[in-house]
N, C-alpha and C. Protein backbone atom coordinates (compact mmCIF):
# COMPACT_ATOMS: atom_id res chain seq x y z
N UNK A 1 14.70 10.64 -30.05
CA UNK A 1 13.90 11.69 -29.45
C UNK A 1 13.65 11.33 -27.98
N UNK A 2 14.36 11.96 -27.05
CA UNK A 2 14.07 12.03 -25.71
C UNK A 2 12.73 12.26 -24.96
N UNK A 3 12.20 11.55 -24.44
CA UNK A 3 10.48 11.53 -23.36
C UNK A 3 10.78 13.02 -22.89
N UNK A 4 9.41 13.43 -22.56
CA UNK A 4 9.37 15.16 -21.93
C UNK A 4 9.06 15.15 -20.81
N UNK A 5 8.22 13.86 -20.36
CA UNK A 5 8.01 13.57 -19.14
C UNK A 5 8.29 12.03 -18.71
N UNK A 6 8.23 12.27 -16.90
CA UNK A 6 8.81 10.64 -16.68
C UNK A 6 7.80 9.79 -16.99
N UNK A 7 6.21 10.18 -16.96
CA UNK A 7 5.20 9.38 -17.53
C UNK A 7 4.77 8.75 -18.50
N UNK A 8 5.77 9.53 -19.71
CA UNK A 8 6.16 9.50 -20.63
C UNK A 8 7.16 8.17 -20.98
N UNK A 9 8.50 8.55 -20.28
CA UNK A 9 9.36 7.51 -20.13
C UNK A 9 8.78 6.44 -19.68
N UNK A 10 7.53 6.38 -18.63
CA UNK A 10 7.71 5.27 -17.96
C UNK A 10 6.76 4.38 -19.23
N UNK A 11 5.90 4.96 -19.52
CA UNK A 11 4.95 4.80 -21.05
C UNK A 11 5.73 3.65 -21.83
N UNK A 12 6.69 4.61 -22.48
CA UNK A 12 7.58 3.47 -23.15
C UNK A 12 8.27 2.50 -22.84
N UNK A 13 8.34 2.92 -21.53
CA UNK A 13 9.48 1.68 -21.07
C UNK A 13 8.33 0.41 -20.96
N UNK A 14 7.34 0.47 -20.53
CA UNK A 14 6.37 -0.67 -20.57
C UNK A 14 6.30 -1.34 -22.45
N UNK A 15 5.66 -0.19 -23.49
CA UNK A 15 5.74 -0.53 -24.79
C UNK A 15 7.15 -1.45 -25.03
N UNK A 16 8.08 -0.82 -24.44
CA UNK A 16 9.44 -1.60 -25.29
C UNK A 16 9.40 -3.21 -24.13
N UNK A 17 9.04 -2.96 -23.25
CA UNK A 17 8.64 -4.68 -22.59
C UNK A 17 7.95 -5.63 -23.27
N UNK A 18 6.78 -4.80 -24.04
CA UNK A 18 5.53 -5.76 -24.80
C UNK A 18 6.31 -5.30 -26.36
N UNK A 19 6.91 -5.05 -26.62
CA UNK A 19 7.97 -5.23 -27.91
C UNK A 19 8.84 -6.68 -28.06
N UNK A 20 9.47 -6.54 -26.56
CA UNK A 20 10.17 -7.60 -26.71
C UNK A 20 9.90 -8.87 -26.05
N UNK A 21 8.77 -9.03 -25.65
CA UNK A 21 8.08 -10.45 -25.10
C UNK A 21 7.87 -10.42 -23.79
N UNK A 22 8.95 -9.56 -23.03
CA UNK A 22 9.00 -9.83 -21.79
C UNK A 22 7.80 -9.71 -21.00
N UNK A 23 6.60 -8.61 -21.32
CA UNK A 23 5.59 -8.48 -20.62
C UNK A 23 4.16 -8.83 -21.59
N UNK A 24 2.84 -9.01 -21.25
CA UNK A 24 1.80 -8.88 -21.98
C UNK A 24 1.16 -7.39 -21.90
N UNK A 25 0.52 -7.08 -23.27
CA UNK A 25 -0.33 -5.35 -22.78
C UNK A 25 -1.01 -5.76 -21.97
N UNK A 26 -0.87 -4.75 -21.11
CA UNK A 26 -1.89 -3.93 -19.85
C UNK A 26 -2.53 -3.22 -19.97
N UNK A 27 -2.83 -2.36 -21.22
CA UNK A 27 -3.64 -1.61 -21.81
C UNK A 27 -4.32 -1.69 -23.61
N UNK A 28 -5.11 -1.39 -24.09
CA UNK A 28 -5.12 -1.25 -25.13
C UNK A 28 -4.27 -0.38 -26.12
N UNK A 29 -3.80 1.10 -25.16
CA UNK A 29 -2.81 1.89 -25.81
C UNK A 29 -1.76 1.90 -25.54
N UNK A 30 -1.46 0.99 -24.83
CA UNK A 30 0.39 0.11 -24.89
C UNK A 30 0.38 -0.65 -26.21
N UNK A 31 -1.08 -1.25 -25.91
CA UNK A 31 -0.92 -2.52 -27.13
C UNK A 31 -0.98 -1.54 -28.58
N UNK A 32 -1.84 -1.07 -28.73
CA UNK A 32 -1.52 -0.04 -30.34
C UNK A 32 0.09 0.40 -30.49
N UNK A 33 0.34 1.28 -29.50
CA UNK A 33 1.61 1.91 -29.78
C UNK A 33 2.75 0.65 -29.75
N UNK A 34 3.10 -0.45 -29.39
CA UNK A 34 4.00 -1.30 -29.38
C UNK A 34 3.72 -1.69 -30.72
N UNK A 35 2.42 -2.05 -31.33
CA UNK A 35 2.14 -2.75 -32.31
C UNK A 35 2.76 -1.48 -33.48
N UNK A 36 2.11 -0.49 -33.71
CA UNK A 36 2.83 0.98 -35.00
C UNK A 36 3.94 1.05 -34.96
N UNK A 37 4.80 1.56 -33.67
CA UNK A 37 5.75 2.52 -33.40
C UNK A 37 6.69 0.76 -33.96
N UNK A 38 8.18 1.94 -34.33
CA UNK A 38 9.42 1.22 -34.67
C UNK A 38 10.47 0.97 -33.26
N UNK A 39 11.08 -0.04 -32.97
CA UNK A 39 11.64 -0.44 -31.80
C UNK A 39 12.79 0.71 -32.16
N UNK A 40 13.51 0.91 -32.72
CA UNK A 40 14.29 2.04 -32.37
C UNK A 40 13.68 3.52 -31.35
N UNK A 41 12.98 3.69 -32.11
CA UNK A 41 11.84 5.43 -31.66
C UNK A 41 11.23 5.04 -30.19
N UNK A 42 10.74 3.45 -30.03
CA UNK A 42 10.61 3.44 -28.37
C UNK A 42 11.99 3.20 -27.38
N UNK A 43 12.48 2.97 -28.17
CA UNK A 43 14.12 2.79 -27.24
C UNK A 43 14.19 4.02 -27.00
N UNK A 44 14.07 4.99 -27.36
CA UNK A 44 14.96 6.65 -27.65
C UNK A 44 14.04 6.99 -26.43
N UNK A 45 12.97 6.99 -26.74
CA UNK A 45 11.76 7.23 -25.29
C UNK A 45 12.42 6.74 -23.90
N UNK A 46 12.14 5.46 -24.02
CA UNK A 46 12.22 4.59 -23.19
C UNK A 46 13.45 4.60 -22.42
N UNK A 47 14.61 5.29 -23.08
CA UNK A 47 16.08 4.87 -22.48
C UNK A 47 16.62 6.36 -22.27
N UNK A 48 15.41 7.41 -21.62
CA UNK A 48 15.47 8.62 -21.53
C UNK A 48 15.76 8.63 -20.06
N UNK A 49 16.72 9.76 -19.25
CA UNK A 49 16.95 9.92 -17.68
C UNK A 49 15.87 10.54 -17.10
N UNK A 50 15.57 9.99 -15.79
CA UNK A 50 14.62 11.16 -14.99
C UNK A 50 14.85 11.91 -14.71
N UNK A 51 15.74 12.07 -14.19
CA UNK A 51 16.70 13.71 -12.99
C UNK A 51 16.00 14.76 -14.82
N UNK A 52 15.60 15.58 -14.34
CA UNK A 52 15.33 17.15 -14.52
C UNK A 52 13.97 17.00 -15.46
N UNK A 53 13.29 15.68 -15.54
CA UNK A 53 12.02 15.98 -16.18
C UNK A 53 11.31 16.25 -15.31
N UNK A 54 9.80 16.87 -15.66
CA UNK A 54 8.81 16.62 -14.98
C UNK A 54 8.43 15.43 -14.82
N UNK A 55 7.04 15.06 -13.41
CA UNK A 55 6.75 14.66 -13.73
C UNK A 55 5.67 13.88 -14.38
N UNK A 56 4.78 14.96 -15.03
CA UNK A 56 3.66 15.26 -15.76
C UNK A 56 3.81 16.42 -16.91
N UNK A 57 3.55 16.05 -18.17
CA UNK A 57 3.94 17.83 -18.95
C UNK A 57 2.44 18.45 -18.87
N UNK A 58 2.14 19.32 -18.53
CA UNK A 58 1.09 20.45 -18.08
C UNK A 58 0.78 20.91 -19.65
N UNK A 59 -0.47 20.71 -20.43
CA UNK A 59 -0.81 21.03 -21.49
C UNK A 59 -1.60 22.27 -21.21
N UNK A 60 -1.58 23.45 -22.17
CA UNK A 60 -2.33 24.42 -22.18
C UNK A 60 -3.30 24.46 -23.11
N UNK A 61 -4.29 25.15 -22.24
CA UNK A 61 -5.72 25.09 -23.60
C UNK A 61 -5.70 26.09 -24.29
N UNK A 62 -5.82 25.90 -25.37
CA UNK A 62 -5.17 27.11 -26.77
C UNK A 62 -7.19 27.70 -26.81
N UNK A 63 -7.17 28.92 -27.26
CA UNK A 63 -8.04 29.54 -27.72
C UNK A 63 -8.58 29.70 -28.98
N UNK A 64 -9.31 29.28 -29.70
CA UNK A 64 -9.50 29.49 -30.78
C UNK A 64 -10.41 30.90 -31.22
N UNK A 65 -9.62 31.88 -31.51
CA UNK A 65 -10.60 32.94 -31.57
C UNK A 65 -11.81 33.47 -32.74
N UNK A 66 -11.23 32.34 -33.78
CA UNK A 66 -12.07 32.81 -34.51
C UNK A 66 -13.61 31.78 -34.01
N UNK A 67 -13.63 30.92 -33.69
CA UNK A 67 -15.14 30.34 -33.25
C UNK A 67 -15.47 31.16 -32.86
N UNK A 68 -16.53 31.37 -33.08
CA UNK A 68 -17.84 32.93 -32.61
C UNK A 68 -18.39 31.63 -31.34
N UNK A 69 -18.37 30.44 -31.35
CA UNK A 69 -19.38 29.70 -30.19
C UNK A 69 -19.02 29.85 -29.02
N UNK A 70 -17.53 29.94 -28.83
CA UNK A 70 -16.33 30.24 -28.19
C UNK A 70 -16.43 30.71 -27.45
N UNK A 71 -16.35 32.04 -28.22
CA UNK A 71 -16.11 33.12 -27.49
C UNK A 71 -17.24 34.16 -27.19
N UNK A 72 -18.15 33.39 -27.58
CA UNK A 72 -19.87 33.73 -27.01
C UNK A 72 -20.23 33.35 -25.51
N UNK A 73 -19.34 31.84 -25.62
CA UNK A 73 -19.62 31.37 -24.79
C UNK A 73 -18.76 31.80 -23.20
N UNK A 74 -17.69 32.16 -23.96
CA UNK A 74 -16.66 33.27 -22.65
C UNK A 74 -17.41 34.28 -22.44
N UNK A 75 -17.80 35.20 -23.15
CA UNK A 75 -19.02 36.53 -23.38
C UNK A 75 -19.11 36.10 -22.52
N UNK A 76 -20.28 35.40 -22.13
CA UNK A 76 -21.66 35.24 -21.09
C UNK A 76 -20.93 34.90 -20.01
N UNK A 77 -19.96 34.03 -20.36
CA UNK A 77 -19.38 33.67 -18.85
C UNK A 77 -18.90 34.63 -17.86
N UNK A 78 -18.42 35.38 -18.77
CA UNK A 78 -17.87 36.90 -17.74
C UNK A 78 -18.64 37.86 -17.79
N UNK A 79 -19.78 38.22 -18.59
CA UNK A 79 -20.91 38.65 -17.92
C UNK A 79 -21.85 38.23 -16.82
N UNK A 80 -21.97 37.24 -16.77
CA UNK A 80 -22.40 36.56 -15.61
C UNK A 80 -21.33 36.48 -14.14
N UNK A 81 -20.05 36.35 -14.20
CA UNK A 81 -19.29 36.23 -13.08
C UNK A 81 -19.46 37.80 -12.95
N UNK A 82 -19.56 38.64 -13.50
CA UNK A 82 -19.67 39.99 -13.49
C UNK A 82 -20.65 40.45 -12.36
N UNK A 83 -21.89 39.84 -13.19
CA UNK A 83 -23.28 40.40 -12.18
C UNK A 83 -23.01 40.48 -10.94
N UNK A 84 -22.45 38.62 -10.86
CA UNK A 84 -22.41 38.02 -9.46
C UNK A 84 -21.08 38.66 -8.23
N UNK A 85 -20.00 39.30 -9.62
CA UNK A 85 -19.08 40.08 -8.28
C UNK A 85 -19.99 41.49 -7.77
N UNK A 86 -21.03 41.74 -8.72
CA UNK A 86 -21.89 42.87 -8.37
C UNK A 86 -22.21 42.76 -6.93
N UNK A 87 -23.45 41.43 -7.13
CA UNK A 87 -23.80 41.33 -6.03
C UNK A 87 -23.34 40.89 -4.48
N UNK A 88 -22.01 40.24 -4.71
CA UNK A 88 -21.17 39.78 -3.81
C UNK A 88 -20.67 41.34 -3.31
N UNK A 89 -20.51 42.29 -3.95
CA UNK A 89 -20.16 43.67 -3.03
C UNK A 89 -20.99 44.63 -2.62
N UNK A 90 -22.26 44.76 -3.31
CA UNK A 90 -23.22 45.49 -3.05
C UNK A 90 -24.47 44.36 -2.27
N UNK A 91 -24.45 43.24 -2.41
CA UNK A 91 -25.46 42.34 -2.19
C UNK A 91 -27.01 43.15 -2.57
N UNK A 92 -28.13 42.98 -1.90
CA UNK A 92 -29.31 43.39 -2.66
C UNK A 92 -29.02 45.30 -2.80
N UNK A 93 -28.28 45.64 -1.97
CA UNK A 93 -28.55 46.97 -2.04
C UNK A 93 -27.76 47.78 -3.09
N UNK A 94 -27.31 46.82 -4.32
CA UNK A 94 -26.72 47.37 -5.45
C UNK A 94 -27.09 48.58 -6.15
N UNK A 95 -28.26 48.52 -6.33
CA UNK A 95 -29.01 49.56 -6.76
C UNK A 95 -28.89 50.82 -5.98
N UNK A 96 -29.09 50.50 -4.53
CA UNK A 96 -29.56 51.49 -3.59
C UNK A 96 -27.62 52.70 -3.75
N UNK A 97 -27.04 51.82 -3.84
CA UNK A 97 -25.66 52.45 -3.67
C UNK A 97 -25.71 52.98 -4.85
N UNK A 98 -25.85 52.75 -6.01
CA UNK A 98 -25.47 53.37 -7.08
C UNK A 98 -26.25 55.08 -7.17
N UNK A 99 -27.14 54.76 -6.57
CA UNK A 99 -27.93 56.14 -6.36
C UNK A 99 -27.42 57.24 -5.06
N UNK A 100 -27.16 56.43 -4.24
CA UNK A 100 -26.09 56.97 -3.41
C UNK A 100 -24.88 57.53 -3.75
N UNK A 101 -24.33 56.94 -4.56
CA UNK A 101 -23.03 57.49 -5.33
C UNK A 101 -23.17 59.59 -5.76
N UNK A 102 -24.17 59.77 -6.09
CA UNK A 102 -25.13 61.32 -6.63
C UNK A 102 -25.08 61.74 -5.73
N UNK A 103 -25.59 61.61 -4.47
CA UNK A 103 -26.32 62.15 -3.97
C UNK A 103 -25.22 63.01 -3.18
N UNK A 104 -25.86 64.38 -2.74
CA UNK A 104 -25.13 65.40 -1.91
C UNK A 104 -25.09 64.35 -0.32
N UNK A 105 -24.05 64.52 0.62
CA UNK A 105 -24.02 64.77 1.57
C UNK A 105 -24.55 65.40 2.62
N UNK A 106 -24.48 65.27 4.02
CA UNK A 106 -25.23 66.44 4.65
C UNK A 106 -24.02 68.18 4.84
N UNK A 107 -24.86 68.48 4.27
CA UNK A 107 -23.72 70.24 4.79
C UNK A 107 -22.59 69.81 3.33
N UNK A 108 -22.87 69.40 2.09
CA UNK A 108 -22.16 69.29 0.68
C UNK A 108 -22.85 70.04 0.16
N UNK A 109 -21.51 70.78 -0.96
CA UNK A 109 -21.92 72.11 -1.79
C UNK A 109 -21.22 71.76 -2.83
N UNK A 110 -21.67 72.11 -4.03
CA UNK A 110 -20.93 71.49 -5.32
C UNK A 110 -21.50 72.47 -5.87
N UNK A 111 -19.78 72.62 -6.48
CA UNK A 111 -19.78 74.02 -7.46
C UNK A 111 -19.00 74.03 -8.87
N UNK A 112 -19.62 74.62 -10.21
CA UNK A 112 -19.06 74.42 -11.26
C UNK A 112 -17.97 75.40 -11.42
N UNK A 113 -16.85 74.47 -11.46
CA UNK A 113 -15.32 75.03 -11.39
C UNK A 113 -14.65 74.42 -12.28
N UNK A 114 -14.19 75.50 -13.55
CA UNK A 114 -13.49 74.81 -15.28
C UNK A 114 -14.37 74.02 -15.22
N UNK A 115 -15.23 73.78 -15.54
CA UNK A 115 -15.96 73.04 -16.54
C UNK A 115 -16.43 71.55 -15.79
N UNK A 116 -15.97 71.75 -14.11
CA UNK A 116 -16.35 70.41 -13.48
C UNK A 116 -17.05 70.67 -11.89
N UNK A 117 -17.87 70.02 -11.21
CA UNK A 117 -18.48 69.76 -10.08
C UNK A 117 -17.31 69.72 -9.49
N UNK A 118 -17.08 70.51 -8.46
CA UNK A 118 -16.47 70.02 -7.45
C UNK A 118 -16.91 70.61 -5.92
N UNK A 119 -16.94 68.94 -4.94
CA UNK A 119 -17.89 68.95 -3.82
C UNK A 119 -16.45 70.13 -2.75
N UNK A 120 -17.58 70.57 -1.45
CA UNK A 120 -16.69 71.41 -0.69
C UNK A 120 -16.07 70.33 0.69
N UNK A 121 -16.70 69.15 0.49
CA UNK A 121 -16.09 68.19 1.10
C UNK A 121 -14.87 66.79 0.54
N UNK A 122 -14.72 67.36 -0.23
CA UNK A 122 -13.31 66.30 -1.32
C UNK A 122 -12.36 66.97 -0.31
């Protein structure tokens, strides 16, 4: 089984050092994995090319949707970034605009046409 990343490779290539005497662990999780793993399975790692790996593999954070804590906790989060794009465009006068939004114009006439308002300044 070929490494996915060179960090990876480089991982083992240290384990298969403290496999075969040449080095002491430098870590505690060199030292576990040299000690479990079978010297074949770190060779396969270890004796993997760099050219076209990364070199880091980029893990994604999976969602769990059924946790209700979760996704309570996203809830609020984007209700809250919400408020705050509120106020980042309206700043205090959020309110004041929304009432503004109604209101006639100066010299605006709005008339019910099929069944809808429509201003004489649109």
């Amino acid at each position: 089984m070929p490494a996915v990343s060179q960090k990876q490779q480089k991982f083992f290539g240290i384990v298969r050092a403290i496999q075969k005497g040449e080095m002491a662990p430098t870590t505690p999780e060199t030292a576990k994995a040299a000690a479990d793993m079978k010297k074949k399975d770190v060779k396969d790692f270890a004796s993997t090319k760099h050219k076209g790996l990364p070199e880091k593999k980029k893990v994604q954070e999976k969602i769990d949707y059924a946790d209700t804590k979760q996704m309570k906790k996203f809830a609020d989060e984007k209700n809250k970034h919400k408020d705050q794009d509120k106020r980042m465009k309206f700043g205090k006068f959020y309110d004041k605009a929304k009432e503004a939004k109604d209101r006639l114009r100066p010299g605006e006439v709005k008339k019910l046409v099929a069944g809808k308002w429509v201003s004489n300044k649109d």
